[in-house]
N, C-alpha and C. Protein backbone atom coordinates (compact mmCIF):
# COMPACT_ATOMS: atom_id res chain seq x y z
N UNK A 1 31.90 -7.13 -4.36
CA UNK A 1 31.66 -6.62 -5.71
C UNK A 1 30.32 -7.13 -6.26
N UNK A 2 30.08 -8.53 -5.69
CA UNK A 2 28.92 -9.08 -6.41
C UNK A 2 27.58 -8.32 -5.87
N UNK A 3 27.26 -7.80 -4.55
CA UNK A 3 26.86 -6.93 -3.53
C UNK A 3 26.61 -5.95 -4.10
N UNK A 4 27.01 -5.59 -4.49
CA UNK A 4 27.48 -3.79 -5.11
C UNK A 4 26.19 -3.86 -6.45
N UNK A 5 27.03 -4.83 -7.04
CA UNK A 5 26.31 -5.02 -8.95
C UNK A 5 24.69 -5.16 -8.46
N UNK A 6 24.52 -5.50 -7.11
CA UNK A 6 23.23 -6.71 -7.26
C UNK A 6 22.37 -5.31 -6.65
N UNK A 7 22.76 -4.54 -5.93
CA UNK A 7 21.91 -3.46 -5.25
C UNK A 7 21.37 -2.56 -6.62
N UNK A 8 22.79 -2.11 -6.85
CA UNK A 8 23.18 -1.27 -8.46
C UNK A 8 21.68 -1.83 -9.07
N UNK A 9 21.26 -3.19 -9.64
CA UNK A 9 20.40 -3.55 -10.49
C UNK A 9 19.26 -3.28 -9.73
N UNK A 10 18.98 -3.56 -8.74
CA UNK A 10 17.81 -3.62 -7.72
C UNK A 10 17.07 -1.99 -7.94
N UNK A 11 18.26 -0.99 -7.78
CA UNK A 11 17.79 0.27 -7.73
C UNK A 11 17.31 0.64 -9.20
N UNK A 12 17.86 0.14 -10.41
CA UNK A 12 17.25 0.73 -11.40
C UNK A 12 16.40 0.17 -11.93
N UNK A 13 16.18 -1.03 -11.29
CA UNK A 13 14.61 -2.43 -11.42
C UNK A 13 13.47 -0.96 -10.46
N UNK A 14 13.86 -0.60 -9.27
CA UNK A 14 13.12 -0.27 -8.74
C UNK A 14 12.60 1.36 -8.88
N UNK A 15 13.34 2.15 -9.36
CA UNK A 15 13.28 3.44 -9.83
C UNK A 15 12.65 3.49 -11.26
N UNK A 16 12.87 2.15 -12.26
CA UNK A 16 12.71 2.19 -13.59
C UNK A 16 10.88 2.35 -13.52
N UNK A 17 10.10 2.15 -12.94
CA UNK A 17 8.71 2.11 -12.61
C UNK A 17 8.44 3.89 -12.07
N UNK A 18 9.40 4.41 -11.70
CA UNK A 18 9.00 5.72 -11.55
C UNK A 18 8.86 6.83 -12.63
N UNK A 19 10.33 6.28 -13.12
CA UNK A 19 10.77 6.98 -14.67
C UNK A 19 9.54 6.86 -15.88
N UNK A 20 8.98 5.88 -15.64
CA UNK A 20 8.23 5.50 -16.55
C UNK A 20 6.85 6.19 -16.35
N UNK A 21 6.52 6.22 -14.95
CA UNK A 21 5.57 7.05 -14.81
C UNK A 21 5.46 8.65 -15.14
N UNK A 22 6.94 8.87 -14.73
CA UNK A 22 7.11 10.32 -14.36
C UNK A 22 6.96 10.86 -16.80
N UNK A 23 7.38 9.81 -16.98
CA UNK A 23 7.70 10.25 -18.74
C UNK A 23 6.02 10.19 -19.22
N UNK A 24 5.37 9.12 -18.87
CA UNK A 24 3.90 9.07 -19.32
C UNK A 24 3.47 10.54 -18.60
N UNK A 25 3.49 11.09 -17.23
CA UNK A 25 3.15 12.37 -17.50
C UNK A 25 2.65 13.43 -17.95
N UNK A 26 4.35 13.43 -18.16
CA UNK A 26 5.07 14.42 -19.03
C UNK A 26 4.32 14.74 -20.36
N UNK A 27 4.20 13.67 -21.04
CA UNK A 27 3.92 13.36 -22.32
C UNK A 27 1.78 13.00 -22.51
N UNK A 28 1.55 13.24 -21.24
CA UNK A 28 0.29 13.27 -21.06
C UNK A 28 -0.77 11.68 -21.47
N UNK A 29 0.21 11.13 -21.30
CA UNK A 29 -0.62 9.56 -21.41
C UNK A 29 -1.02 8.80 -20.17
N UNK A 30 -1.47 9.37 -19.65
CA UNK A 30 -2.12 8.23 -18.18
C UNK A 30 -3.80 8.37 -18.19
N UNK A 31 -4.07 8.68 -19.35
CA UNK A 31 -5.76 7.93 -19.57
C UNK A 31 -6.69 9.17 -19.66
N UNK A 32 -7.65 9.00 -19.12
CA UNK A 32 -8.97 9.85 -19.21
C UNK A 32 -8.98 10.26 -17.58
N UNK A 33 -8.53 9.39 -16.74
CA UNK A 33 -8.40 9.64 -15.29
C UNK A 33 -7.10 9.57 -15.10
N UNK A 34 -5.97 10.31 -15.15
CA UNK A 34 -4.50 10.66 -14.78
C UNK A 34 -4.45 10.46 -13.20
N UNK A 35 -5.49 11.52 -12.20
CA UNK A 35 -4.99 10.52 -10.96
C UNK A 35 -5.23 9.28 -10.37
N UNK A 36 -6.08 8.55 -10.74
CA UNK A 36 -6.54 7.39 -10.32
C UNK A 36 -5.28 6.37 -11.25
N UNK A 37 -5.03 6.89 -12.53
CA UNK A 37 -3.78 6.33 -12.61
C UNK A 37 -2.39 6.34 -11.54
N UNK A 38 -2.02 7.45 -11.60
CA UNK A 38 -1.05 7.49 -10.77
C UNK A 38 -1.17 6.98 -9.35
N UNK A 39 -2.46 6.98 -8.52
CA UNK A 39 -2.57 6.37 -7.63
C UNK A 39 -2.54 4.66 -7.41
N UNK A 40 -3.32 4.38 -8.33
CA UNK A 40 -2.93 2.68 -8.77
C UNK A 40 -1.77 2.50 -9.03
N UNK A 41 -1.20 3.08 -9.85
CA UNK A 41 0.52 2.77 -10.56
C UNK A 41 1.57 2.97 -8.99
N UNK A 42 1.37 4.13 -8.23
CA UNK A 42 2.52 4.17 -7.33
C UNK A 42 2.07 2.90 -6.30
N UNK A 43 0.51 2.91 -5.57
CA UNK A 43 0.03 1.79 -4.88
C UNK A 43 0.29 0.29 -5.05
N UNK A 44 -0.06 0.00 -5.93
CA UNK A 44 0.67 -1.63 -6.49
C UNK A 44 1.89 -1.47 -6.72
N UNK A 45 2.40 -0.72 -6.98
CA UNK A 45 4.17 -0.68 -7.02
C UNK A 45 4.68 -1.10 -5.47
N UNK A 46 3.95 -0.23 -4.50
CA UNK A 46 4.39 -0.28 -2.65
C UNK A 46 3.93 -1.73 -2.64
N UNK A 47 2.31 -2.51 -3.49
CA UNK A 47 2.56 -3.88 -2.25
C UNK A 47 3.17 -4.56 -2.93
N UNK A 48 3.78 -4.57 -4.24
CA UNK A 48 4.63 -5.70 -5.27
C UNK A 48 5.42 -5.35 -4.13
N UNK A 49 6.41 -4.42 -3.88
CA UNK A 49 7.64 -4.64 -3.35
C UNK A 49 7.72 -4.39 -1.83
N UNK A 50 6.72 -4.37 -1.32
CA UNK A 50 6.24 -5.01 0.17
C UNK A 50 6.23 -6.56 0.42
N UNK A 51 5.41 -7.28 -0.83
CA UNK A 51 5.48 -8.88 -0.91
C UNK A 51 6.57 -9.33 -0.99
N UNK A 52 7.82 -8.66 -2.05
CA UNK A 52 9.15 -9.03 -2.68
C UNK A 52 9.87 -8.73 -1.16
N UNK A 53 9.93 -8.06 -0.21
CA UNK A 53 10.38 -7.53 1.11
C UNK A 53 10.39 -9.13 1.64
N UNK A 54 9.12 -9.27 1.60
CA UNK A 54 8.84 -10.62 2.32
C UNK A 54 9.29 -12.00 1.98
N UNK A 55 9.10 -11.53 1.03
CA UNK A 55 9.51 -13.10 0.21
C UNK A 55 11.28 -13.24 0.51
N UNK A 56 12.13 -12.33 0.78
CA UNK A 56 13.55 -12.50 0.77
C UNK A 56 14.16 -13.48 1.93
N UNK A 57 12.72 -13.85 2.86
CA UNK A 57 13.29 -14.72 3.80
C UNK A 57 13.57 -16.25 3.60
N UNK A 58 11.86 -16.34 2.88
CA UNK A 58 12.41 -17.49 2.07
C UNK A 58 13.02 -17.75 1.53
N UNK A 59 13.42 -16.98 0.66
CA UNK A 59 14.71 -17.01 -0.78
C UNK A 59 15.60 -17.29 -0.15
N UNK A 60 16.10 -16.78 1.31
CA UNK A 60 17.30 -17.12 1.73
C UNK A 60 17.34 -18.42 2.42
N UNK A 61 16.12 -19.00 2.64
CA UNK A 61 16.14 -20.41 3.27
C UNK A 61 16.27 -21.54 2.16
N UNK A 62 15.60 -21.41 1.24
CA UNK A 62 15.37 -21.96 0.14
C UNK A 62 17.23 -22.14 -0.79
N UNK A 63 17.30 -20.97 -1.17
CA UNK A 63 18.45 -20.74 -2.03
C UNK A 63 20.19 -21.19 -0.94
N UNK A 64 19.90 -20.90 0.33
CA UNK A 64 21.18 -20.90 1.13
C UNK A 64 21.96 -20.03 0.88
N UNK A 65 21.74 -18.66 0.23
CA UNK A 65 22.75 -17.59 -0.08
C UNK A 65 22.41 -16.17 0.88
N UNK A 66 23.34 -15.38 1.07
CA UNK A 66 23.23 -14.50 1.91
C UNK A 66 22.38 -13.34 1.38
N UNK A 67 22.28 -13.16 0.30
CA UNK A 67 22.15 -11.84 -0.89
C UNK A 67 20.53 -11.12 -0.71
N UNK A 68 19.30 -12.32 -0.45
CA UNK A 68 18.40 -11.83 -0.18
C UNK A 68 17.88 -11.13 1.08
N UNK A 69 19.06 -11.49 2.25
CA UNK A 69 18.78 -10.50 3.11
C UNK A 69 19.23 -9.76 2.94
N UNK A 70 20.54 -9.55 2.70
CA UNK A 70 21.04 -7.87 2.00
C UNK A 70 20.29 -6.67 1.29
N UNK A 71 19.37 -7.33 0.47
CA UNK A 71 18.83 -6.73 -0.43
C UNK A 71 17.35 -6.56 0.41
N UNK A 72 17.22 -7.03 1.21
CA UNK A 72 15.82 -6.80 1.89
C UNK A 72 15.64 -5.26 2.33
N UNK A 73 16.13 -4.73 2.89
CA UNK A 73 16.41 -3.70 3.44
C UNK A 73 16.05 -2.42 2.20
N UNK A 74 16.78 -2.21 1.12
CA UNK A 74 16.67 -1.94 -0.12
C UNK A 74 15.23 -2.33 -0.43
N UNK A 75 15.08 -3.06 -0.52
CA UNK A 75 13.19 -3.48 -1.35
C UNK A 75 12.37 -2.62 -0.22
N UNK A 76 12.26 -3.39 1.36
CA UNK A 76 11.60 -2.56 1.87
C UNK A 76 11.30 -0.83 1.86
N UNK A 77 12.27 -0.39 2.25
CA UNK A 77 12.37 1.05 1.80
C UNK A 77 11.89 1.96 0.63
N UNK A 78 12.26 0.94 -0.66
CA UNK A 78 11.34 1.34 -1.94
C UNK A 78 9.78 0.87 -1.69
N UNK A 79 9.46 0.26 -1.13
CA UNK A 79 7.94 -0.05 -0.96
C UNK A 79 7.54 0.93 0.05
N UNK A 80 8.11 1.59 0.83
CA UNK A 80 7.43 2.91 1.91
C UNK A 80 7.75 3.97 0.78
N UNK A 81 8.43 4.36 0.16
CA UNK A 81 9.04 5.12 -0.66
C UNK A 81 7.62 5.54 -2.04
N UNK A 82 6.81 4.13 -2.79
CA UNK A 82 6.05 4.19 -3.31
C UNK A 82 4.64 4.28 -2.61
N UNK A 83 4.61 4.03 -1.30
CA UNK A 83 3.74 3.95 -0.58
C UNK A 83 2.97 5.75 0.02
N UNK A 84 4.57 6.53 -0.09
CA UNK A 84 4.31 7.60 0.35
C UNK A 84 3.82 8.37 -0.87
N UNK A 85 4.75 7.82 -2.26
CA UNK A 85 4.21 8.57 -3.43
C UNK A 85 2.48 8.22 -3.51
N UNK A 86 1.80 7.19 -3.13
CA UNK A 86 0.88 6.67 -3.35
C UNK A 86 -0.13 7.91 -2.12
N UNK A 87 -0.01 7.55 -0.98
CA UNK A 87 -0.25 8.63 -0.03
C UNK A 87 -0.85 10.53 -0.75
N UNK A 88 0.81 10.51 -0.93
CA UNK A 88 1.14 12.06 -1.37
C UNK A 88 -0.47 12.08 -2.68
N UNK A 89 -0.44 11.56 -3.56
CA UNK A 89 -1.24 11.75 -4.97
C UNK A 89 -2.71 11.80 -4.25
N UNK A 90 -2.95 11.02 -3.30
CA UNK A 90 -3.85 11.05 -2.69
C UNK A 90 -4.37 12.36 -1.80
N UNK A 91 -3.70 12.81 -1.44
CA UNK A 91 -3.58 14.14 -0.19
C UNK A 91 -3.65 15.40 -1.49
N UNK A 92 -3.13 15.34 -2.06
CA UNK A 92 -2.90 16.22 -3.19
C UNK A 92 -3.90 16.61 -3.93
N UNK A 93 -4.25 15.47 -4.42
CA UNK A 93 -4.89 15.69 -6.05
C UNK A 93 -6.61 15.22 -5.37
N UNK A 94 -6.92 14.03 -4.39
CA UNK A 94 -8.57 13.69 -4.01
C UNK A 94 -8.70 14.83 -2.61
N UNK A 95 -7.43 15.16 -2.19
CA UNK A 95 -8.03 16.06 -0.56
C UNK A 95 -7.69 17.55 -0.86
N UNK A 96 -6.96 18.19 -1.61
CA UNK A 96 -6.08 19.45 -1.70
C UNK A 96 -5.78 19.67 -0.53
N UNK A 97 -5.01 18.37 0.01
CA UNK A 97 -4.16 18.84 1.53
C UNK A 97 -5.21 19.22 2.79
N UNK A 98 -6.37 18.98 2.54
CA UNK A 98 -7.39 19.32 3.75
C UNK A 98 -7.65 18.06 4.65
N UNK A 99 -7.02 18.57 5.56
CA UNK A 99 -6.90 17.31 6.76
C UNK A 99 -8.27 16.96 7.46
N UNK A 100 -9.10 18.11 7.57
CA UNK A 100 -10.31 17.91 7.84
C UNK A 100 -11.04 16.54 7.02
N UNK A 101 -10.81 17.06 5.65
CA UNK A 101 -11.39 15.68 4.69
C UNK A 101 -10.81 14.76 4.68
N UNK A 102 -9.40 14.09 4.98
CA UNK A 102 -9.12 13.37 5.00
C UNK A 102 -9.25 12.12 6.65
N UNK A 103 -9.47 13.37 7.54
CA UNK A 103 -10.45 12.79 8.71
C UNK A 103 -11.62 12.12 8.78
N UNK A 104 -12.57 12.92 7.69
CA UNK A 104 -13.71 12.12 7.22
C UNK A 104 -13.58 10.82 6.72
N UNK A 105 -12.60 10.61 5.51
CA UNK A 105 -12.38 9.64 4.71
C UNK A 105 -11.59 8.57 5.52
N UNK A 106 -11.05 8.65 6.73
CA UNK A 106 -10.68 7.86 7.40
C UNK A 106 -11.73 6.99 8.47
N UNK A 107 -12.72 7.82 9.34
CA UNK A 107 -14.00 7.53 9.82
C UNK A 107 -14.70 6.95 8.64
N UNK A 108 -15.39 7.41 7.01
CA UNK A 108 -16.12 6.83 6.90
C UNK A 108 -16.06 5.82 5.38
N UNK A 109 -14.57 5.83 4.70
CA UNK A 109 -14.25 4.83 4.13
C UNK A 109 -13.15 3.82 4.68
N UNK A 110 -13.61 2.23 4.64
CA UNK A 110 -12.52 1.55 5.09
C UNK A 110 -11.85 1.24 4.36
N UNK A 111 -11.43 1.21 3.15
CA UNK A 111 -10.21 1.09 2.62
C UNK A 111 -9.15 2.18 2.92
N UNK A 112 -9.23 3.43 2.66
CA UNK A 112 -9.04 4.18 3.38
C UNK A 112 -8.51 4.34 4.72
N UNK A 113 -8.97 3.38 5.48
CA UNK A 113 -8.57 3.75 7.50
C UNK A 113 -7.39 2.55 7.15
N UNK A 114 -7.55 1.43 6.47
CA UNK A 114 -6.63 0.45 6.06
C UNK A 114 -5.63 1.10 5.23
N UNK A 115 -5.81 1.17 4.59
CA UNK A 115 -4.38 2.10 4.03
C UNK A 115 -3.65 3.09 5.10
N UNK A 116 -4.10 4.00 5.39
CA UNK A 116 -3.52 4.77 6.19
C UNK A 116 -3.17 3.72 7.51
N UNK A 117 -3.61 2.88 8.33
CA UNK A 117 -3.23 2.39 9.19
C UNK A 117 -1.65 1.34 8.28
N UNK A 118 -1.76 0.56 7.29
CA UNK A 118 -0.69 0.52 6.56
C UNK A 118 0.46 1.52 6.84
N UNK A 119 0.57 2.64 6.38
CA UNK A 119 1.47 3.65 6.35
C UNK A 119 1.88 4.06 7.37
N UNK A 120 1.25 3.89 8.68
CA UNK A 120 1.27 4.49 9.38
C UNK A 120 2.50 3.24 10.86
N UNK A 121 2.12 1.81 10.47
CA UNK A 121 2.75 0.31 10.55
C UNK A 121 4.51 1.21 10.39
N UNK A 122 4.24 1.35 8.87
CA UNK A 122 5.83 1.34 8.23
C UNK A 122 6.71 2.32 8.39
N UNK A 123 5.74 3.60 9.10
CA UNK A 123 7.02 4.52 9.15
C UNK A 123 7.99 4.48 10.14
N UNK A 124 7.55 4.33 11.81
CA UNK A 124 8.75 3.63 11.91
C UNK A 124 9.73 2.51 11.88
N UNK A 125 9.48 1.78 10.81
CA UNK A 125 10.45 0.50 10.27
C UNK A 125 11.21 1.57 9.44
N UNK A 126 11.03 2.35 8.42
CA UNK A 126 11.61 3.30 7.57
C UNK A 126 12.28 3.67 8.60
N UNK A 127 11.87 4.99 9.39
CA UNK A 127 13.17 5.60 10.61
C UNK A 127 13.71 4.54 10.90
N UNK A 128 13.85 3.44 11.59
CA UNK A 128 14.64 3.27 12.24
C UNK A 128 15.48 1.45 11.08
N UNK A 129 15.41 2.31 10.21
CA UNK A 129 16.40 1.09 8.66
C UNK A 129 17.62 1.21 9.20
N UNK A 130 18.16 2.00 9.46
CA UNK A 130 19.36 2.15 9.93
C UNK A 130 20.12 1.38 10.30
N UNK A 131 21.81 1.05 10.18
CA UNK A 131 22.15 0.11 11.10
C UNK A 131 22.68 0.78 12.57
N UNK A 132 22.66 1.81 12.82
CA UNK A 132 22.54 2.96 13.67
C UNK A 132 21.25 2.33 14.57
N UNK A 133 19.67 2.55 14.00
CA UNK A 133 18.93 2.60 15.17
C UNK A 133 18.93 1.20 15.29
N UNK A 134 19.68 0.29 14.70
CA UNK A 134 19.34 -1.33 14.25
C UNK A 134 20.45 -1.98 16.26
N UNK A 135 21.46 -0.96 16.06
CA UNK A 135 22.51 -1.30 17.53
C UNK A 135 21.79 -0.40 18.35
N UNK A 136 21.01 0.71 18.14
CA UNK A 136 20.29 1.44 19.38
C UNK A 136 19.47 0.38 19.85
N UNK A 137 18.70 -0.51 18.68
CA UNK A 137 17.24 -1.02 19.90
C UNK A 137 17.46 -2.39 20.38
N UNK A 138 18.75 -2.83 19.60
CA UNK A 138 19.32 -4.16 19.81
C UNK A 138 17.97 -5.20 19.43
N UNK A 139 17.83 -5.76 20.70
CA UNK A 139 16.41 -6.96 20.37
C UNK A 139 15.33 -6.25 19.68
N UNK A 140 14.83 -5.08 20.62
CA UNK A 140 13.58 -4.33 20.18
C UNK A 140 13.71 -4.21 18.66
N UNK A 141 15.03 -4.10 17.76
CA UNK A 141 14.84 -3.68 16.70
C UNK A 141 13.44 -4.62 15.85
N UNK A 142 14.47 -6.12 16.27
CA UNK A 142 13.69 -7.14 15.46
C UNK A 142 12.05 -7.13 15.53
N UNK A 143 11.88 -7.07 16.96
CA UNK A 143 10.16 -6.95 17.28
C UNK A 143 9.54 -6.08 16.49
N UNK A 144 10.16 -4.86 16.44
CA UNK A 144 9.47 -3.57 15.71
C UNK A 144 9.35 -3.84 14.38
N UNK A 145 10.17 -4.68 13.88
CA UNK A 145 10.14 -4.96 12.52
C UNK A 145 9.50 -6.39 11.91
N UNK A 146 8.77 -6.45 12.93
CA UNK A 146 7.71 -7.46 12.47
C UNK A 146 6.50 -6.57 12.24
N UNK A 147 6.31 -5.51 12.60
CA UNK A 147 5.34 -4.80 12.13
C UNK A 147 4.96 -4.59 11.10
N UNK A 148 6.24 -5.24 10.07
CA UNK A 148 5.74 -5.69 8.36
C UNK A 148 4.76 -6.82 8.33
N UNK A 149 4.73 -7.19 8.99
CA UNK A 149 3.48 -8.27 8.69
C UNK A 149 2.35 -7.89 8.93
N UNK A 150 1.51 -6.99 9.83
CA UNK A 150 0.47 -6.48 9.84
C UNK A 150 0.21 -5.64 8.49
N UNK A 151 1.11 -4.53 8.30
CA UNK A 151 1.67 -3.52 7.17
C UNK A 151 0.87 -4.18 5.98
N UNK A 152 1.75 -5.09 6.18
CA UNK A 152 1.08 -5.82 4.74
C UNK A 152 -0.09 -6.92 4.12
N UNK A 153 -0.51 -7.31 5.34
CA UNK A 153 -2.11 -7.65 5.36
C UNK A 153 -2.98 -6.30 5.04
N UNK A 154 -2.90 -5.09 6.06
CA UNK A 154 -3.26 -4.37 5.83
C UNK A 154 -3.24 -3.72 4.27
N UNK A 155 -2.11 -3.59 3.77
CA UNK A 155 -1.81 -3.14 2.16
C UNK A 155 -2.97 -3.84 1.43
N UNK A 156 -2.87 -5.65 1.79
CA UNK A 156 -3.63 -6.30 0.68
C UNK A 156 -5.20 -5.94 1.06
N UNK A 157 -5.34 -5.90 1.95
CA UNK A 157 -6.66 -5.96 2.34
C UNK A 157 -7.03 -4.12 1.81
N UNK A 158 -6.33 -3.50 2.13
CA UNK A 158 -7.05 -2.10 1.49
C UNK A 158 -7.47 -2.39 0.09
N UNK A 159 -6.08 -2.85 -0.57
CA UNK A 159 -6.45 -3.35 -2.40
C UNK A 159 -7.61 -4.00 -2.62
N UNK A 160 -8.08 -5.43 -1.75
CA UNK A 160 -9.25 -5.91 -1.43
C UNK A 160 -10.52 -4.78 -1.87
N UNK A 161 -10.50 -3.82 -0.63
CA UNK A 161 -11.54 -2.96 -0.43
C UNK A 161 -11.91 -2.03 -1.43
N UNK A 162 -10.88 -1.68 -2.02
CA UNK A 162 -10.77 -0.46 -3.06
C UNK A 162 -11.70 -0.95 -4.12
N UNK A 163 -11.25 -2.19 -4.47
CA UNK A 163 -11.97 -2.77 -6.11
C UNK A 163 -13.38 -2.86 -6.02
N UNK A 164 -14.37 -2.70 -6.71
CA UNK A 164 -15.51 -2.89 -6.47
C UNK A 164 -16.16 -3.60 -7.30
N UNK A 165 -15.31 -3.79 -8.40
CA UNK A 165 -16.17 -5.33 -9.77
C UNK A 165 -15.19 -6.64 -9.24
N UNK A 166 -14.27 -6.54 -10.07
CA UNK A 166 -13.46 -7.87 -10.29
C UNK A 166 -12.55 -7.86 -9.52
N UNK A 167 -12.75 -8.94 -8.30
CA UNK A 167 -11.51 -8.92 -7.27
C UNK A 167 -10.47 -9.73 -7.41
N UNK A 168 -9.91 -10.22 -8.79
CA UNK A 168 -8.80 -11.48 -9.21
C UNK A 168 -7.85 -10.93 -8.58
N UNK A 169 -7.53 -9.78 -9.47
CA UNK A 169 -6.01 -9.27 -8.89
C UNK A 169 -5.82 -8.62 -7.53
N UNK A 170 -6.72 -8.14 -6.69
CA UNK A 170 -6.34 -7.91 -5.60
C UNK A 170 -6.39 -9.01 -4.73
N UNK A 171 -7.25 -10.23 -4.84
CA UNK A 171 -6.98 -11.21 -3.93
C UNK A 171 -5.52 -12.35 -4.59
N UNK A 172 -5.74 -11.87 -5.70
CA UNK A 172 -3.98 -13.07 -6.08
C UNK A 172 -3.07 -12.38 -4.72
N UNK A 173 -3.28 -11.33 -4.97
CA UNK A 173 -1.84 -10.71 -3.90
C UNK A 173 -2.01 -10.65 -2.56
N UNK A 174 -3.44 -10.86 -2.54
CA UNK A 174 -3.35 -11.18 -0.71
C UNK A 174 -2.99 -12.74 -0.54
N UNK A 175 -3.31 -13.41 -1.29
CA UNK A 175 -3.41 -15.10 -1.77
C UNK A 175 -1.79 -15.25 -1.39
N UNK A 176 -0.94 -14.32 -2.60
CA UNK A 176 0.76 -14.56 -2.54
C UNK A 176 0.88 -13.98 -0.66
N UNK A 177 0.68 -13.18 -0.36
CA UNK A 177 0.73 -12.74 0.89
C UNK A 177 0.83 -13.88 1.99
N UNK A 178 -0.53 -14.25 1.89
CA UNK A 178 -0.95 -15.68 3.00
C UNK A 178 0.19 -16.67 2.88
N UNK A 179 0.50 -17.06 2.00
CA UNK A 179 1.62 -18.16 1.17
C UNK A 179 3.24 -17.81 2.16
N UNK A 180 3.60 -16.41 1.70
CA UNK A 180 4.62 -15.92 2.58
C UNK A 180 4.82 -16.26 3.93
N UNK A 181 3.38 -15.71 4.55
CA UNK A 181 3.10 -15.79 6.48
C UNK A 181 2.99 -17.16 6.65
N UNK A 182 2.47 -18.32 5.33
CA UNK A 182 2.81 -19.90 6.40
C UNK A 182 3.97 -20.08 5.92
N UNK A 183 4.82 -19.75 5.12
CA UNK A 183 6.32 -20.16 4.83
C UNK A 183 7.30 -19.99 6.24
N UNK A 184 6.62 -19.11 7.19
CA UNK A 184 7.31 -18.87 7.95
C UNK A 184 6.62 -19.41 9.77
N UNK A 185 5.55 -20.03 9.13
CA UNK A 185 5.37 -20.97 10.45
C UNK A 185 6.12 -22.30 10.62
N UNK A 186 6.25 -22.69 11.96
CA UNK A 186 7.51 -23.68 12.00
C UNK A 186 6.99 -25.32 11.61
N UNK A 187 6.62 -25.10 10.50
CA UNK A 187 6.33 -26.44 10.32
C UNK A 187 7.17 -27.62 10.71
N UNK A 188 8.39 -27.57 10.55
CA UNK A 188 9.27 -28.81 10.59
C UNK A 188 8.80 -29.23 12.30
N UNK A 189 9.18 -27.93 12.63
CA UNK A 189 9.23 -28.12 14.57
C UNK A 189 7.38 -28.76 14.99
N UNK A 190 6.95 -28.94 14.06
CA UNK A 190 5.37 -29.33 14.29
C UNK A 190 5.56 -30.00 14.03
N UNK A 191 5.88 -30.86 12.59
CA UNK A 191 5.71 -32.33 12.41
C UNK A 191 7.04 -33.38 13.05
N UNK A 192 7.60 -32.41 13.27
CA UNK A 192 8.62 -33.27 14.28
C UNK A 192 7.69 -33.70 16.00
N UNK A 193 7.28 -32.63 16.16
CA UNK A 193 6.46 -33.13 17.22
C UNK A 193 5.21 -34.17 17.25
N UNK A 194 4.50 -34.34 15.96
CA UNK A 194 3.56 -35.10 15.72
C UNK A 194 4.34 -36.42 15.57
N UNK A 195 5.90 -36.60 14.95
CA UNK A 195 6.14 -37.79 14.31
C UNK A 195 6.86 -38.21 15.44
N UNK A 196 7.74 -37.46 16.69
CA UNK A 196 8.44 -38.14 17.05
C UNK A 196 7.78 -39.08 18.69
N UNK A 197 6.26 -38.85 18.77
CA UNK A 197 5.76 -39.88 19.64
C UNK A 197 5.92 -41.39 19.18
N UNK A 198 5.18 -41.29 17.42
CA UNK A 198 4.94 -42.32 17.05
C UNK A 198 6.54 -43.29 16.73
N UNK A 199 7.64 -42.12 16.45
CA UNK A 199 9.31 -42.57 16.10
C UNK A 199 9.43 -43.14 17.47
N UNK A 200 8.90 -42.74 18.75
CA UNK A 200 9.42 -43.49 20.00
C UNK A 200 8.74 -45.15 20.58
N UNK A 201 7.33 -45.08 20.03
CA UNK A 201 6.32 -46.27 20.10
C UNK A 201 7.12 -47.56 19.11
N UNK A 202 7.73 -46.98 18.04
CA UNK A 202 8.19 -47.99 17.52
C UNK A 202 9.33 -48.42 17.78
């Protein structure tokens, strides 16, 4: 039951950022540049909850509760989910669907080849969410799904590229990023190895 409530909130934490977009719209408030809004707004939405993806491992080492891997699965998915809305506004509204130009923009902007190489990381982690393809690939699943970690260097580093004055906020989030990837190097198993020569000398 507690499971249930906690997804329940997750989804309308995570949809409530759409609604909000989709009503500014509507109502014609997203600035003087409407798509460069919407492209920023769905884009930082995919790496907030690409980072929050990540961060659930720690939470669960840290906290000792089961809930943040549960919910991992859920976050990830909404971060390909905003990632594609982010994509789509892009293809749409800067290419009118012309693949030709968007060939160009892949050859000759790199934020651009980074992003799309991003998207391109996550889609099959998306196909295969499943707990279906999760018993098809058995081990392979896990391997394949480290491919969030490139994914999301890549994410920060496009944000990186994109900005062209003030880079605070796109490097805070590659900054939180880096923070994540050593949380998960084995430190203990290192300083156990550094300490336990000197634990045997004595």
């Amino acid at each position: 039951m507690r499971l249930r409530w906690l997804k329940a909130l997750l989804w309308a934490l995570c949809l409530y950022p759409l609604a909000l977009l989709a009503w500014r719209t509507w109502h014609g408030q997203l600035g003087p540049n409407p798509v460069e809004t919407l492209e920023h707004a769905t884009g930082l939405r995919a790496l907030q909850l690409l980072l929050a993806t990540l961060a659930m491992t720690p939470l669960r080492s840290l906290s000792g509760r089961p809930e943040p891997l549960q919910l991992r699965r859920t976050l990830g998915l909404f971060a390909y989910f905003y990632m594609c809305l982010h994509f789509a506004a892009y293809l749409v509204f800067d290419l009118s669907l012309s693949l030709p130009k968007l060939g160009e923009d892949l050859v000759k902007r790199t934020y651009i080849t980074l992003g799309f190489g991003c998207w391109l990381f996550l889609l099959p982690l998306a196909v295969t969410s499943t707990d279906g393809w999760q018993r098809r690939l058995k081990r392979r699943w896990k391997t394949l799904h480290r491919l969030i970690y490139p994914a999301a260097l890549l994410a920060s580093l496009h944000f990186v590229w994109l900005v062209k004055k003030d880079e605070t906020e796109p490097l805070s989030y590659l900054a939180v990023l880096l923070a994540l990837l050593a949380l998960r190097l084995p430190w203990r198993r290192w300083l156990r190895g550094i300490l336990s020569p000197q634990t045997t000398q004595t």
